[in-house]
N, C-alpha and C. Protein backbone atom coordinates (compact mmCIF):
# COMPACT_ATOMS: atom_id res chain seq x y z
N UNK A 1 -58.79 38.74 14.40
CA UNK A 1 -59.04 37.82 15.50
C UNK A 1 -57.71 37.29 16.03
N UNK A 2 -57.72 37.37 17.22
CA UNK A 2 -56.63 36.89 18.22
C UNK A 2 -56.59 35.47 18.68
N UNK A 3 -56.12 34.14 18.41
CA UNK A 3 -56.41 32.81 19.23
C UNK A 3 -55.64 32.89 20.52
N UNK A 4 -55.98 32.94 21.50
CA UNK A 4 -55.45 32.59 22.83
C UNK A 4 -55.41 30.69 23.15
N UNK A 5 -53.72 30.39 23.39
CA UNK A 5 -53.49 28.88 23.57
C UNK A 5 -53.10 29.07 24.87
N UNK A 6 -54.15 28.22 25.70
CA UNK A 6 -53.58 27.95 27.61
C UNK A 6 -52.96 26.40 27.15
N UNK A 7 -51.92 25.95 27.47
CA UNK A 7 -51.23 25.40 27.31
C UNK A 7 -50.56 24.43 28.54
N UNK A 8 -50.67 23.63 28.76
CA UNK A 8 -50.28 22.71 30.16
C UNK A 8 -48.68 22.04 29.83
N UNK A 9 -48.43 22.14 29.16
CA UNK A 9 -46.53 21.85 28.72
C UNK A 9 -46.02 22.86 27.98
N UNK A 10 -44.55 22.61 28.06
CA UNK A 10 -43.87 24.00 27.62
C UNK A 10 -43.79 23.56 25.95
N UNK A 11 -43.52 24.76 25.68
CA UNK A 11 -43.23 24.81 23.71
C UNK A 11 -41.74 25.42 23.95
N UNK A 12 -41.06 24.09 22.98
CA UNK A 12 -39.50 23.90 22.70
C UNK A 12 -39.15 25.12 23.74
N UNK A 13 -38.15 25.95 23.45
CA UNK A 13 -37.09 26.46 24.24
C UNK A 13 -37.32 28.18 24.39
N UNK A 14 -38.61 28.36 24.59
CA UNK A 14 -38.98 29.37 25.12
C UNK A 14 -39.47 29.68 26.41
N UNK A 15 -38.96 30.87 26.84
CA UNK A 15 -38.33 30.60 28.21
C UNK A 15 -39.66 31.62 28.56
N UNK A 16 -40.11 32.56 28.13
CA UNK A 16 -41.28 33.85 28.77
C UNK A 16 -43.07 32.72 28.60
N UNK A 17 -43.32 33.25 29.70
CA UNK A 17 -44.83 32.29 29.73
C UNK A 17 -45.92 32.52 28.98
N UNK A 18 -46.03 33.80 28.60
CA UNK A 18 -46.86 34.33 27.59
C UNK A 18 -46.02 35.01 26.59
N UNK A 19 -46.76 34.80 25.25
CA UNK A 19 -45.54 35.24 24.10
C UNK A 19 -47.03 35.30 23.15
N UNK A 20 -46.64 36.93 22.45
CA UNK A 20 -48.04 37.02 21.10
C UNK A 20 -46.73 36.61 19.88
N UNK A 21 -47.52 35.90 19.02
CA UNK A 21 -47.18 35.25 17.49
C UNK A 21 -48.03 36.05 16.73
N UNK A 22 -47.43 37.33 15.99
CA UNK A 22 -47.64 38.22 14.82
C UNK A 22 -46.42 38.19 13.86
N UNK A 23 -46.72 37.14 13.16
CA UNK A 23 -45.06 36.60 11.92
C UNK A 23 -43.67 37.06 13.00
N UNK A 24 -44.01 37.17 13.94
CA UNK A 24 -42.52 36.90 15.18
C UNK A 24 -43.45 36.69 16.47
N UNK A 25 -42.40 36.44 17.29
CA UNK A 25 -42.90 36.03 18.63
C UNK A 25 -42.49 37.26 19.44
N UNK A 26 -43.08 37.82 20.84
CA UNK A 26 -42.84 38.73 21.47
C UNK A 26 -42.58 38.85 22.60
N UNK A 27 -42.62 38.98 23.42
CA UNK A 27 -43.10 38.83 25.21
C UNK A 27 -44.31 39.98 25.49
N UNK A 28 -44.41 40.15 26.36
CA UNK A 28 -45.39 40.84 27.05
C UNK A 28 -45.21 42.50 27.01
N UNK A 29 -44.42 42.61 27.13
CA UNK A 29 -43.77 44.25 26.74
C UNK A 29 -43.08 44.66 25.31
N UNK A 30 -43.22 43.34 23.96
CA UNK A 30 -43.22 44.06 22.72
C UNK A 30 -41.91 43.67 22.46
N UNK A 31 -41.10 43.06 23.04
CA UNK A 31 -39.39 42.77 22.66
C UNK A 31 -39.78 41.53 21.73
N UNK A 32 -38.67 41.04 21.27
CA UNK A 32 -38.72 39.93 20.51
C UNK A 32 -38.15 38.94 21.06
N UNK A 33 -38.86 37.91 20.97
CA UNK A 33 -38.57 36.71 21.90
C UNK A 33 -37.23 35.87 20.65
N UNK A 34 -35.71 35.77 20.82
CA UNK A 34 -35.43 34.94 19.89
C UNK A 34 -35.22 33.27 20.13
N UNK A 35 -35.00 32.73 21.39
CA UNK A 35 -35.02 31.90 21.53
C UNK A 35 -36.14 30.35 21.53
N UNK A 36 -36.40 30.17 20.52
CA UNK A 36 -37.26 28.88 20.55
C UNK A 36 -38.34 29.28 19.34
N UNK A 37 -38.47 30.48 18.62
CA UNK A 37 -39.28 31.25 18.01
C UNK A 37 -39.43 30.06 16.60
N UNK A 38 -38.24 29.25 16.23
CA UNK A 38 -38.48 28.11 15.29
C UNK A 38 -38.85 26.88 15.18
N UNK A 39 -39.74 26.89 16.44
CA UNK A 39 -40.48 26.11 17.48
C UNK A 39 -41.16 25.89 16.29
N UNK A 40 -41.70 24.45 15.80
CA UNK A 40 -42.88 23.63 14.63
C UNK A 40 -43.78 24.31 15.43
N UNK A 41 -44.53 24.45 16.95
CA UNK A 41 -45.73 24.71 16.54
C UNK A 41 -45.91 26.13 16.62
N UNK A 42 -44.88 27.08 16.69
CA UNK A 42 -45.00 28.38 16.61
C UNK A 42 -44.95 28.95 14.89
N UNK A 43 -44.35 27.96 14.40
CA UNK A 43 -43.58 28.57 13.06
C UNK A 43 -45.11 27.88 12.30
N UNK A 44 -46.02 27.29 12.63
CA UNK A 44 -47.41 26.22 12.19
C UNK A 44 -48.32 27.78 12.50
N UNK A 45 -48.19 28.78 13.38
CA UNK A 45 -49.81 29.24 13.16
C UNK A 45 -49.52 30.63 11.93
N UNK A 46 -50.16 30.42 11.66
CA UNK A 46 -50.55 32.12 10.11
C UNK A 46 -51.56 32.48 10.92
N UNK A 47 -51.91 32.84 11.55
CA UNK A 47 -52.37 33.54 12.49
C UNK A 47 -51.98 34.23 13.81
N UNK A 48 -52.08 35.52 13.95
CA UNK A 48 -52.48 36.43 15.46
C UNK A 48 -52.69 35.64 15.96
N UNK A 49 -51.58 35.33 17.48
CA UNK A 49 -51.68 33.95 18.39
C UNK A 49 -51.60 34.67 19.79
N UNK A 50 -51.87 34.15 20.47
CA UNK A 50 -51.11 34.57 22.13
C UNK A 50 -50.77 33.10 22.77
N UNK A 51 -49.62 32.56 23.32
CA UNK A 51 -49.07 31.31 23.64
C UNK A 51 -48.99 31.97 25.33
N UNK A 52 -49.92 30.47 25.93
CA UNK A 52 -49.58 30.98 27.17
C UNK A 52 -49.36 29.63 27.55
N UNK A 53 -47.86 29.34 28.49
CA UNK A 53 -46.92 28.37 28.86
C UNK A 53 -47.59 28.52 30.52
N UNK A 54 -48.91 27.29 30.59
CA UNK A 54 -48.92 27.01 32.22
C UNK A 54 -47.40 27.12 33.21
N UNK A 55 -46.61 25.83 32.91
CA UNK A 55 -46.11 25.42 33.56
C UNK A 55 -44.85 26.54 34.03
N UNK A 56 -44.89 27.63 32.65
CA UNK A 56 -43.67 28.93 33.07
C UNK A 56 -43.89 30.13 33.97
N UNK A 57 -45.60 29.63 34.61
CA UNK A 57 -45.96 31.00 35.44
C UNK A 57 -45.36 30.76 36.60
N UNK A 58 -44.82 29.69 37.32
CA UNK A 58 -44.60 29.70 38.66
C UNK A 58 -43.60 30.58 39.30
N UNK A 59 -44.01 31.18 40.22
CA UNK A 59 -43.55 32.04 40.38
C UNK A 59 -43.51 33.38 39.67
N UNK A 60 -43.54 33.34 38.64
CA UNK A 60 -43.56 34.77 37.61
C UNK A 60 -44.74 35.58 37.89
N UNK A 61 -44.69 36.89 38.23
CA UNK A 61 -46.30 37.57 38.42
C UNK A 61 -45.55 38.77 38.49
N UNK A 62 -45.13 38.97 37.06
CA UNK A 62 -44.39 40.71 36.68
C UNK A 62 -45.60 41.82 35.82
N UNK A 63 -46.64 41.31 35.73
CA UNK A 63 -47.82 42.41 34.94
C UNK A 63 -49.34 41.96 35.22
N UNK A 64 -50.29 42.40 34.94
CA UNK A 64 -51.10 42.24 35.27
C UNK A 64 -51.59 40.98 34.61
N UNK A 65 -51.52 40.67 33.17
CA UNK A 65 -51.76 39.68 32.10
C UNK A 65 -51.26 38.37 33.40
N UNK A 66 -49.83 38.49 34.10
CA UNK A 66 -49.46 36.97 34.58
C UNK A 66 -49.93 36.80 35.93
N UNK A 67 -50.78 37.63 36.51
CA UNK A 67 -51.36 38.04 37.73
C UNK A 67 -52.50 36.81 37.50
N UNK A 68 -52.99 38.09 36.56
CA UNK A 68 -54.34 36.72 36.40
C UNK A 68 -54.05 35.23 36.16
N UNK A 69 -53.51 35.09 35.39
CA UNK A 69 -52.68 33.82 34.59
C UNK A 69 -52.02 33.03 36.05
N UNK A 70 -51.61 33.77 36.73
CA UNK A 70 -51.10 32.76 37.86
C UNK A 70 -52.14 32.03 38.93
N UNK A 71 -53.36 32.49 38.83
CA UNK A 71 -54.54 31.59 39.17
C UNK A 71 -54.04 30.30 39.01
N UNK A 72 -53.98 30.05 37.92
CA UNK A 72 -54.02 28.73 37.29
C UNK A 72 -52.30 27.88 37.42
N UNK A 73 -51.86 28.49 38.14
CA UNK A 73 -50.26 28.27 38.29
C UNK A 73 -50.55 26.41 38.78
N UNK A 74 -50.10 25.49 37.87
CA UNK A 74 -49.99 24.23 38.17
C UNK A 74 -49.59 23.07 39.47
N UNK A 75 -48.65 24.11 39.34
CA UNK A 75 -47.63 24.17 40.78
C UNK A 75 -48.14 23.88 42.49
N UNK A 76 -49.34 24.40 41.85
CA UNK A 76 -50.45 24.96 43.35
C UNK A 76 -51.60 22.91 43.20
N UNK A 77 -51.40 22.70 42.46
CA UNK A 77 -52.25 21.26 42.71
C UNK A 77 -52.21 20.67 44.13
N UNK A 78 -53.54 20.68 44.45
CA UNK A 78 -54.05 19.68 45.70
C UNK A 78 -53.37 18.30 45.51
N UNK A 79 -52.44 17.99 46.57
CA UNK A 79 -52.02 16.99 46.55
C UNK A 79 -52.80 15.24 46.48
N UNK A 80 -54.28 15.35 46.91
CA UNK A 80 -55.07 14.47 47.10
C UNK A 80 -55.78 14.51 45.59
N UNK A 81 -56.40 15.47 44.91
CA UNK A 81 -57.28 16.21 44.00
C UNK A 81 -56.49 16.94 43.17
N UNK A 82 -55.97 16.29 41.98
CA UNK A 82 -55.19 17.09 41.39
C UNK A 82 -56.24 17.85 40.32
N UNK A 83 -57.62 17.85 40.40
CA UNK A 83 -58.32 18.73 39.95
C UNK A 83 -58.66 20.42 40.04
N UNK A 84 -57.84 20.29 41.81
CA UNK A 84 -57.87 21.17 42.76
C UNK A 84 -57.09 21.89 42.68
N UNK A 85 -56.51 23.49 42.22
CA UNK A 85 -55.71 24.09 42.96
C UNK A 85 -55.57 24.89 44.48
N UNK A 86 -54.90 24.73 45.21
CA UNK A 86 -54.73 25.92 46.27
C UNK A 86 -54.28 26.84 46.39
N UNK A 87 -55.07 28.17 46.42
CA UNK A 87 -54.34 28.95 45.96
C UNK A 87 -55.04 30.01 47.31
N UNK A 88 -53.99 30.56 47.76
CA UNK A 88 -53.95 31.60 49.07
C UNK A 88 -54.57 33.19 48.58
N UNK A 89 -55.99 33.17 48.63
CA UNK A 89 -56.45 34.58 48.55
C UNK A 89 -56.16 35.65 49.04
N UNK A 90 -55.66 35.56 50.42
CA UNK A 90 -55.24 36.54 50.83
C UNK A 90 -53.94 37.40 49.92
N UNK A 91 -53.14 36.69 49.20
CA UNK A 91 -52.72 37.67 47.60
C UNK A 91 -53.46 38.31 46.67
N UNK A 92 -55.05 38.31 46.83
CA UNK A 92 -55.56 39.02 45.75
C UNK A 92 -56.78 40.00 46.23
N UNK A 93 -56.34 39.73 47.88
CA UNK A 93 -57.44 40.27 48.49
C UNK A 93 -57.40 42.28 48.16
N UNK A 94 -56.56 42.67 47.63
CA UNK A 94 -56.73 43.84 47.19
C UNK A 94 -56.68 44.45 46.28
N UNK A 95 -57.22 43.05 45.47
CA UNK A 95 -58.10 43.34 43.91
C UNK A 95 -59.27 42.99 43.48
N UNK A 96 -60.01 43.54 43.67
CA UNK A 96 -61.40 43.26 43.51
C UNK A 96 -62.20 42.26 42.39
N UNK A 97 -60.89 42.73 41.20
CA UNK A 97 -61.46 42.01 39.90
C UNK A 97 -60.88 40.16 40.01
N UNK A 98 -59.97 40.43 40.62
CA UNK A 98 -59.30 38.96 40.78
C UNK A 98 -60.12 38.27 41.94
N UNK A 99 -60.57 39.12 43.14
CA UNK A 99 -61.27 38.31 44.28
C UNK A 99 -62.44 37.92 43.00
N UNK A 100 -63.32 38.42 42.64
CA UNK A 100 -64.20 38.33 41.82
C UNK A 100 -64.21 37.04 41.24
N UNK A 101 -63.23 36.66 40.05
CA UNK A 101 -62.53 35.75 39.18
C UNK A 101 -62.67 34.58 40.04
N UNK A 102 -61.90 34.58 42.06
CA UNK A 102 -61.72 33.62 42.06
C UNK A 102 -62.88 32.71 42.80
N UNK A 103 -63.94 33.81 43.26
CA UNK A 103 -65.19 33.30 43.85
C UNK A 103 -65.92 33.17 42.33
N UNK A 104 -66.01 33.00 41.21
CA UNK A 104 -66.50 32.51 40.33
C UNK A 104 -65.87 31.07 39.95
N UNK A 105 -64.90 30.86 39.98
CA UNK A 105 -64.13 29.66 39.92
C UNK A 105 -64.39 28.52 40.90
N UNK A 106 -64.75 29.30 42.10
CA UNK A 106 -64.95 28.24 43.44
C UNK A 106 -66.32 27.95 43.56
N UNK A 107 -67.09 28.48 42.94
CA UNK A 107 -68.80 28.25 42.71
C UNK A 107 -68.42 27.58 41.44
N UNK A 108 -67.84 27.68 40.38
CA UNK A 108 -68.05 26.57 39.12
C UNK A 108 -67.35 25.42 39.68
N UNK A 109 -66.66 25.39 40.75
CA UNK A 109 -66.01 24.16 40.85
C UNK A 109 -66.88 23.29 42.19
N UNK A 110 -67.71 24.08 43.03
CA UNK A 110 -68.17 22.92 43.26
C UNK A 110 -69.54 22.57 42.89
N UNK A 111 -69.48 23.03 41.85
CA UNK A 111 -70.98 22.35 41.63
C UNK A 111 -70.89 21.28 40.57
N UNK A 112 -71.64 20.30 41.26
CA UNK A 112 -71.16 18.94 40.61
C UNK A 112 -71.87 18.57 39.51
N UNK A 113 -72.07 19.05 38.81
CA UNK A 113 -72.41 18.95 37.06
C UNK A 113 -70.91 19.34 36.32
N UNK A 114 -70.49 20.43 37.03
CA UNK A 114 -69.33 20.59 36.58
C UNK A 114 -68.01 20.02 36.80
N UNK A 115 -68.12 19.38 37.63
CA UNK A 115 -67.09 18.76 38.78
C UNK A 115 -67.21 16.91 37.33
N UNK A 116 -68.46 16.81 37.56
CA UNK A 116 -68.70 15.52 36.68
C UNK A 116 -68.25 15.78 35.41
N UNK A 117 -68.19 17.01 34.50
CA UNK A 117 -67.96 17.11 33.42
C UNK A 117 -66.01 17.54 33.40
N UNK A 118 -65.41 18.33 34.50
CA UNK A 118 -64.12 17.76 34.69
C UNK A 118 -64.04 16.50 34.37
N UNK A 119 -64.18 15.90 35.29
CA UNK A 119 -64.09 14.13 35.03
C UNK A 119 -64.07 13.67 33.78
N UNK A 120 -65.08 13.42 32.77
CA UNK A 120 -64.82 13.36 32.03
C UNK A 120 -63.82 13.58 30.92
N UNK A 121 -63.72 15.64 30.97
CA UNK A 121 -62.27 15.97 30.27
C UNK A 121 -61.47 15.30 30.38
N UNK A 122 -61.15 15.06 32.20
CA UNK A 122 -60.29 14.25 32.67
C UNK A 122 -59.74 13.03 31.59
N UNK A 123 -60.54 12.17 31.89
CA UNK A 123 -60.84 10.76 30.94
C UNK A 123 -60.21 11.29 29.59
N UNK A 124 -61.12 11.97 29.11
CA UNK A 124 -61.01 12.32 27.51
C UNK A 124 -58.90 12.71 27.03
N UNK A 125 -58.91 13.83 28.25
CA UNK A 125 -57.11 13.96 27.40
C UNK A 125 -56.45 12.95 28.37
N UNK A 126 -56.34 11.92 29.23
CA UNK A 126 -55.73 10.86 29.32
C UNK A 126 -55.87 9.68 28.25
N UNK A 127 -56.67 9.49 27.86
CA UNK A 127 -57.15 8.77 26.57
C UNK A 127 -56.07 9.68 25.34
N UNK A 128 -56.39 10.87 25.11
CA UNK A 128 -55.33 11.48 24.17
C UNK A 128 -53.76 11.24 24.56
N UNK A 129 -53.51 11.41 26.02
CA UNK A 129 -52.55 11.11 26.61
C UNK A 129 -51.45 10.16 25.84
N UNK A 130 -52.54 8.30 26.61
CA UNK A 130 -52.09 7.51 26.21
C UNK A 130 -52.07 7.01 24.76
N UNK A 131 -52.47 7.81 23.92
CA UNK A 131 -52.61 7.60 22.76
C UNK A 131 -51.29 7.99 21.98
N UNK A 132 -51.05 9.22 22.68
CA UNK A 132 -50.03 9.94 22.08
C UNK A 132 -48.59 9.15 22.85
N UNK A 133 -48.44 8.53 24.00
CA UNK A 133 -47.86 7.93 24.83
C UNK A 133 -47.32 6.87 23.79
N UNK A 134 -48.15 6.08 23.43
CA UNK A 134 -48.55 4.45 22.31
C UNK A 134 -47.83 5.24 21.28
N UNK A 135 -48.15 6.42 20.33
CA UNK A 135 -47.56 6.45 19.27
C UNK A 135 -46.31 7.11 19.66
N UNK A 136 -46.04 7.86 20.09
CA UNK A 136 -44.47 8.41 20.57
C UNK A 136 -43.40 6.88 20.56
N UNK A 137 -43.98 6.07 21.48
CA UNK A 137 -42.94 4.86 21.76
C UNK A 137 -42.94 4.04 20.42
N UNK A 138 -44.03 3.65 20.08
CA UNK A 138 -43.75 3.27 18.44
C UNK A 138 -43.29 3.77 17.79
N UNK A 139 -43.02 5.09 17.89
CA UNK A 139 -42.38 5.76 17.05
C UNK A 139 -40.69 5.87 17.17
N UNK A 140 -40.18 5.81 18.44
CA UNK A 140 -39.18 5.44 18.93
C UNK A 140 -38.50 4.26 18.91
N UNK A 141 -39.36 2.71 18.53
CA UNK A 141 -38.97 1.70 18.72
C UNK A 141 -38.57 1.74 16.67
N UNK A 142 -39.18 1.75 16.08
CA UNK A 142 -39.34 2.10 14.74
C UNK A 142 -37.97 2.86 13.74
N UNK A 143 -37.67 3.92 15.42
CA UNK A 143 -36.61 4.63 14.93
C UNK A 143 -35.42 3.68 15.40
N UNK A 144 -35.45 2.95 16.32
CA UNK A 144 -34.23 1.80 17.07
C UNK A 144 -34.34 0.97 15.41
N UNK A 145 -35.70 0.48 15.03
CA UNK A 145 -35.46 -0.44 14.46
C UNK A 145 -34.49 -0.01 13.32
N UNK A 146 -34.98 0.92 12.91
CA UNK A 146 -34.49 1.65 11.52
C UNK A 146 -32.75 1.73 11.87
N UNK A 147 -32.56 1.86 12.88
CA UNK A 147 -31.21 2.70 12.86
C UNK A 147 -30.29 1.09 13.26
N UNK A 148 -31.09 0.32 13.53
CA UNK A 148 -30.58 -1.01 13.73
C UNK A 148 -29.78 -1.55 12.33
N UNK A 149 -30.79 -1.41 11.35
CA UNK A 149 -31.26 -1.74 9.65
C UNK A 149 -29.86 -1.10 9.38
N UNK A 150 -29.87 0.06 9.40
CA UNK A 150 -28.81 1.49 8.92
C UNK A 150 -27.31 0.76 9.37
N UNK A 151 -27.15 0.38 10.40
CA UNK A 151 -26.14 -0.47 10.85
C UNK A 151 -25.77 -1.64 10.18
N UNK A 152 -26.48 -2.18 10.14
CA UNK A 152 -25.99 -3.90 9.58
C UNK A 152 -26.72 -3.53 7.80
N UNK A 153 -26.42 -2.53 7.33
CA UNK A 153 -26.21 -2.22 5.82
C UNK A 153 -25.36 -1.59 5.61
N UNK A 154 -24.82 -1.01 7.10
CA UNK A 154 -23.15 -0.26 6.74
C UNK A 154 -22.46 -1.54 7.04
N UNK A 155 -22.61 -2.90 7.69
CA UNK A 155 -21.53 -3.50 7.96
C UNK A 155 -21.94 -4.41 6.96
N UNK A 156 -22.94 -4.61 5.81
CA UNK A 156 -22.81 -5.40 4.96
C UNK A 156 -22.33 -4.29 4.02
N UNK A 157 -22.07 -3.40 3.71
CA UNK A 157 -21.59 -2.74 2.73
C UNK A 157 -19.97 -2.46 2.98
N UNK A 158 -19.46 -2.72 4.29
CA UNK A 158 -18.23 -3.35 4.96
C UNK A 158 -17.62 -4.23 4.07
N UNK A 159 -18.49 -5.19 4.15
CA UNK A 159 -17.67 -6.49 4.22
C UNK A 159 -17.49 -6.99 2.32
N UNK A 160 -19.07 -6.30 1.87
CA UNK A 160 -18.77 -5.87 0.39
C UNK A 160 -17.76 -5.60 -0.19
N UNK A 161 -17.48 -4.53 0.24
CA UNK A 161 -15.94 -3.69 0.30
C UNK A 161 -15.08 -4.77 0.69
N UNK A 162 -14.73 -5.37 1.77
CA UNK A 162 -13.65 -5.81 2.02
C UNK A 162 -13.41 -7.10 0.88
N UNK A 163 -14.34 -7.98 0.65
CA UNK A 163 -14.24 -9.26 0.07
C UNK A 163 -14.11 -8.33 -1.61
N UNK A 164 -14.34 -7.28 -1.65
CA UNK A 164 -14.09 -6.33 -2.99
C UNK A 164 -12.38 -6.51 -3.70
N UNK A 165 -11.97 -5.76 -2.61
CA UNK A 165 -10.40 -5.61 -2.23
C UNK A 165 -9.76 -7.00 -2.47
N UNK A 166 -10.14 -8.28 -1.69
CA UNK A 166 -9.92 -9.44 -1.80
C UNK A 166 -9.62 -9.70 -2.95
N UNK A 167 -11.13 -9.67 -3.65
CA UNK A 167 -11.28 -10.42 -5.25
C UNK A 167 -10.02 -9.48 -6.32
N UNK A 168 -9.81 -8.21 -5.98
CA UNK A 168 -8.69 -7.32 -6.44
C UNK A 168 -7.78 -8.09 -6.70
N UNK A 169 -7.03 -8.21 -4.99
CA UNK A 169 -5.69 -8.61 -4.67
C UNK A 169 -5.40 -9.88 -5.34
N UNK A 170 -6.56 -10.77 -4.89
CA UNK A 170 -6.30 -11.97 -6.00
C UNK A 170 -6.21 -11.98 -6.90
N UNK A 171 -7.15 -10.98 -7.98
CA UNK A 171 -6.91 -11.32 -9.31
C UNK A 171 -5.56 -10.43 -10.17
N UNK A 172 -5.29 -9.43 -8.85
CA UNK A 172 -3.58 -9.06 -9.17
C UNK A 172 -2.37 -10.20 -8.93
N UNK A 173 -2.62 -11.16 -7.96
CA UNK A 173 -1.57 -11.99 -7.51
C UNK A 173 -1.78 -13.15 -8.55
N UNK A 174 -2.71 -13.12 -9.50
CA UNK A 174 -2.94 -14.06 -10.44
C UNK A 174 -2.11 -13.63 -11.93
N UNK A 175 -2.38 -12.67 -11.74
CA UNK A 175 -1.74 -11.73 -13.15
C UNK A 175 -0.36 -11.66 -13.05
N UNK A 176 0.26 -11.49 -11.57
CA UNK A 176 1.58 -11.50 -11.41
C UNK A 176 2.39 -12.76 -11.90
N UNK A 177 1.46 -14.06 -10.69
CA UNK A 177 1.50 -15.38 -11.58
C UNK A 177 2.00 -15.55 -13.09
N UNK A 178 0.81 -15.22 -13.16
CA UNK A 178 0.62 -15.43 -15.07
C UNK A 178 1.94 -14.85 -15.77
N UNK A 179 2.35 -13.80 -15.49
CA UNK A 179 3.62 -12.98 -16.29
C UNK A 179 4.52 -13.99 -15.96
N UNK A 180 4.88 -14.34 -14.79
CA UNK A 180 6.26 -14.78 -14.26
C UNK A 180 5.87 -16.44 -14.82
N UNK A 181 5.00 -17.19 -14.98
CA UNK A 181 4.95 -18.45 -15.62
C UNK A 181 5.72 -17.87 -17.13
N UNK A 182 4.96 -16.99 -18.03
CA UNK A 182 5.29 -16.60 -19.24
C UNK A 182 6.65 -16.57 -19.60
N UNK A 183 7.24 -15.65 -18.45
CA UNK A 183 8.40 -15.15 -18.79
C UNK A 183 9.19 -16.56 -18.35
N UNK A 184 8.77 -16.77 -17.28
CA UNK A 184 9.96 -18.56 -17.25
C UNK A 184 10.08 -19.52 -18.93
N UNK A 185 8.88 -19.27 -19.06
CA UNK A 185 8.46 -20.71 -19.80
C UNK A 185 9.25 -19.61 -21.71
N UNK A 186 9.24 -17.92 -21.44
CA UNK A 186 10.46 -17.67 -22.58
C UNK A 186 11.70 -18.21 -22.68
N UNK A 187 12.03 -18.17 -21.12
CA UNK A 187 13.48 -18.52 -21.26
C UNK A 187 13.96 -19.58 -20.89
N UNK A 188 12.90 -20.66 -21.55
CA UNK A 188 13.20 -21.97 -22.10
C UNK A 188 13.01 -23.45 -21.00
N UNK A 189 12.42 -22.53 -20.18
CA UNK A 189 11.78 -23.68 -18.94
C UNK A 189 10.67 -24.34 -19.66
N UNK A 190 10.80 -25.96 -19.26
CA UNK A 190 9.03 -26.37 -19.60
C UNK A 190 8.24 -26.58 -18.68
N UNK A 191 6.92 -26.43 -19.30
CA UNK A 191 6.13 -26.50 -18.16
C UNK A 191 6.41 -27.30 -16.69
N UNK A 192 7.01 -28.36 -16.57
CA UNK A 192 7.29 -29.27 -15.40
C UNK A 192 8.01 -28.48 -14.71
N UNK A 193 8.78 -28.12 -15.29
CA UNK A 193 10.06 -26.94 -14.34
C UNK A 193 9.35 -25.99 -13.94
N UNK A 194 8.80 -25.06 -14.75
CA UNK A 194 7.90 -24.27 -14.07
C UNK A 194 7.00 -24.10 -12.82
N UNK A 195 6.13 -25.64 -12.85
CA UNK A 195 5.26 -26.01 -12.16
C UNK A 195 6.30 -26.47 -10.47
N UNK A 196 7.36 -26.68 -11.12
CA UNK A 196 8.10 -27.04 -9.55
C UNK A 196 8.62 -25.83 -8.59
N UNK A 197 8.82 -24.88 -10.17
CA UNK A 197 9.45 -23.30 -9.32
C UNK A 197 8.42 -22.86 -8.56
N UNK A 198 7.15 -22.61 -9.20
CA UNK A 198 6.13 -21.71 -8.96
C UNK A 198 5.47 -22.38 -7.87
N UNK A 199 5.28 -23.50 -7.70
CA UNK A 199 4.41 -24.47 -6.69
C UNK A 199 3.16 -24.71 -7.06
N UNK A 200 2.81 -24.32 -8.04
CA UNK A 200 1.38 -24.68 -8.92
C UNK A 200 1.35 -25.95 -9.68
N UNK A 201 0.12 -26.91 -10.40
CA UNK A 201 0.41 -27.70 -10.81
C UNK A 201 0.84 -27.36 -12.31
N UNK A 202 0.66 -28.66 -13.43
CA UNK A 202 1.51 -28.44 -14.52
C UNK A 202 0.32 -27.91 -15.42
N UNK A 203 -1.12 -28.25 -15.29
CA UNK A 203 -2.20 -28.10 -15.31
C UNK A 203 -2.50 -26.71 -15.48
N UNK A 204 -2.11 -25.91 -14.43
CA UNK A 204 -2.11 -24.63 -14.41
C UNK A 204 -1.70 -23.88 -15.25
N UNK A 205 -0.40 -24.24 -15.26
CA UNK A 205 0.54 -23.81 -15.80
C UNK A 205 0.47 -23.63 -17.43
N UNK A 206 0.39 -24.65 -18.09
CA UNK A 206 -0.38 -24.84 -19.16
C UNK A 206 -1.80 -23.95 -19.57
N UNK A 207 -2.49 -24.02 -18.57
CA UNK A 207 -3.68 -23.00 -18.83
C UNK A 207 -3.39 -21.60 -18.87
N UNK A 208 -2.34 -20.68 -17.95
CA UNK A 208 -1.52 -19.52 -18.47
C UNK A 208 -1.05 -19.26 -19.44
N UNK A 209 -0.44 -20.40 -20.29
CA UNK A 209 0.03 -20.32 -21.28
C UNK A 209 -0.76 -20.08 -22.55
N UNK A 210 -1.93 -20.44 -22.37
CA UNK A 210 -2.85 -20.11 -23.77
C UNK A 210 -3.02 -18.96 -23.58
């Protein structure tokens, strides 16, 4: 079994409008499509696929497969009725199977059971639409927030660091201290003298010494 996907937006960075998915992607004449082929939702089916990209038929009508397929060319929307395409028969007027196709299309479309049940679809994937609309942006604001977070834990892990270094330097400029009280107070300074060289009190000074 073959799934055929009509598709109204493009998939990642594949550029041919129809492409079969048999564990690779193809084009229409059997080449291998490499560009976009690691596409999530291409690399998602385990199944015999055929991907058909609405929005890549415009203009394109190189085989018979995009002939038909260009019926539906997006491009062609009634500006008032975007339910509507317009599409100029006199291009298919010398194919019988396509005139066929498109006087079946123009009898399902105006008959208004069907016209009402458009509508609805209508409704139904705008509802998916905005749904997907709602979670995309939450999902985006989520990612601001996060990357906000990521920031001000690199600049508290900054300043960690820096007041790190600090507590270092000080407790080297303390040690330096400490020797040079020692070594004064060997060579026969007393504490008072000390305390006047060094600029510390006598207090201090004394407390180095133990």
């Amino acid at each position: 079994m073959v799934a055929v996907y009509l598709l109204g937006h493009r998939v990642g960075d594949i550029k041919e409008p129809v492409v079969y998915v048999n564990h690779d992607v193809y084009d229409y004449n059997g080449k291998v499509v490499k560009d976009g082929k690691e596409e999530p939702f291409v690399e998602s089916l385990t199944h015999n696929s055929i991907i058909v990209q609405i929005p890549r038929l415009k203009g394109r009508v190189n085989n018979r497969l995009e002939k038909v397929l260009s019926v539906f060319d997006q491009s062609r929307k009634d500006a008032e009725d975007k339910q509507v395409l317009n599409i100029d028969e006199n291009k298919y007027e010398d194919d019988a199977d396509m005139m066929y196709m498109l006087h079946r299309l123009t009898a399902a479309a105006a008959d208004s059971e069907m016209r009402q049940d458009m509508n609805v679809e209508d409704e139904y994937y705008k509802a998916i639409e905005d749904r997907d609309t709602a979670i995309m942006k939450r999902e985006k604001e989520l990612k601001q927030k996060d990357e906000q977070l990521q920031q001000k834990d690199e600049q508290l892990q900054q300043k960690s660091e820096q007041l790190q270094q600090r507590d270092e330097q000080l407790q080297q400029r303390d040690e330096q201290l400490k020797n040079v009280v020692k070594l004064l107070y060997s060579n026969g300074m007393d504490t008072l003298q000390i305390a006047k060289t060094t600029g510390i009190s006598n207090d201090e000074v004394t407390a180095m010494l133990k």
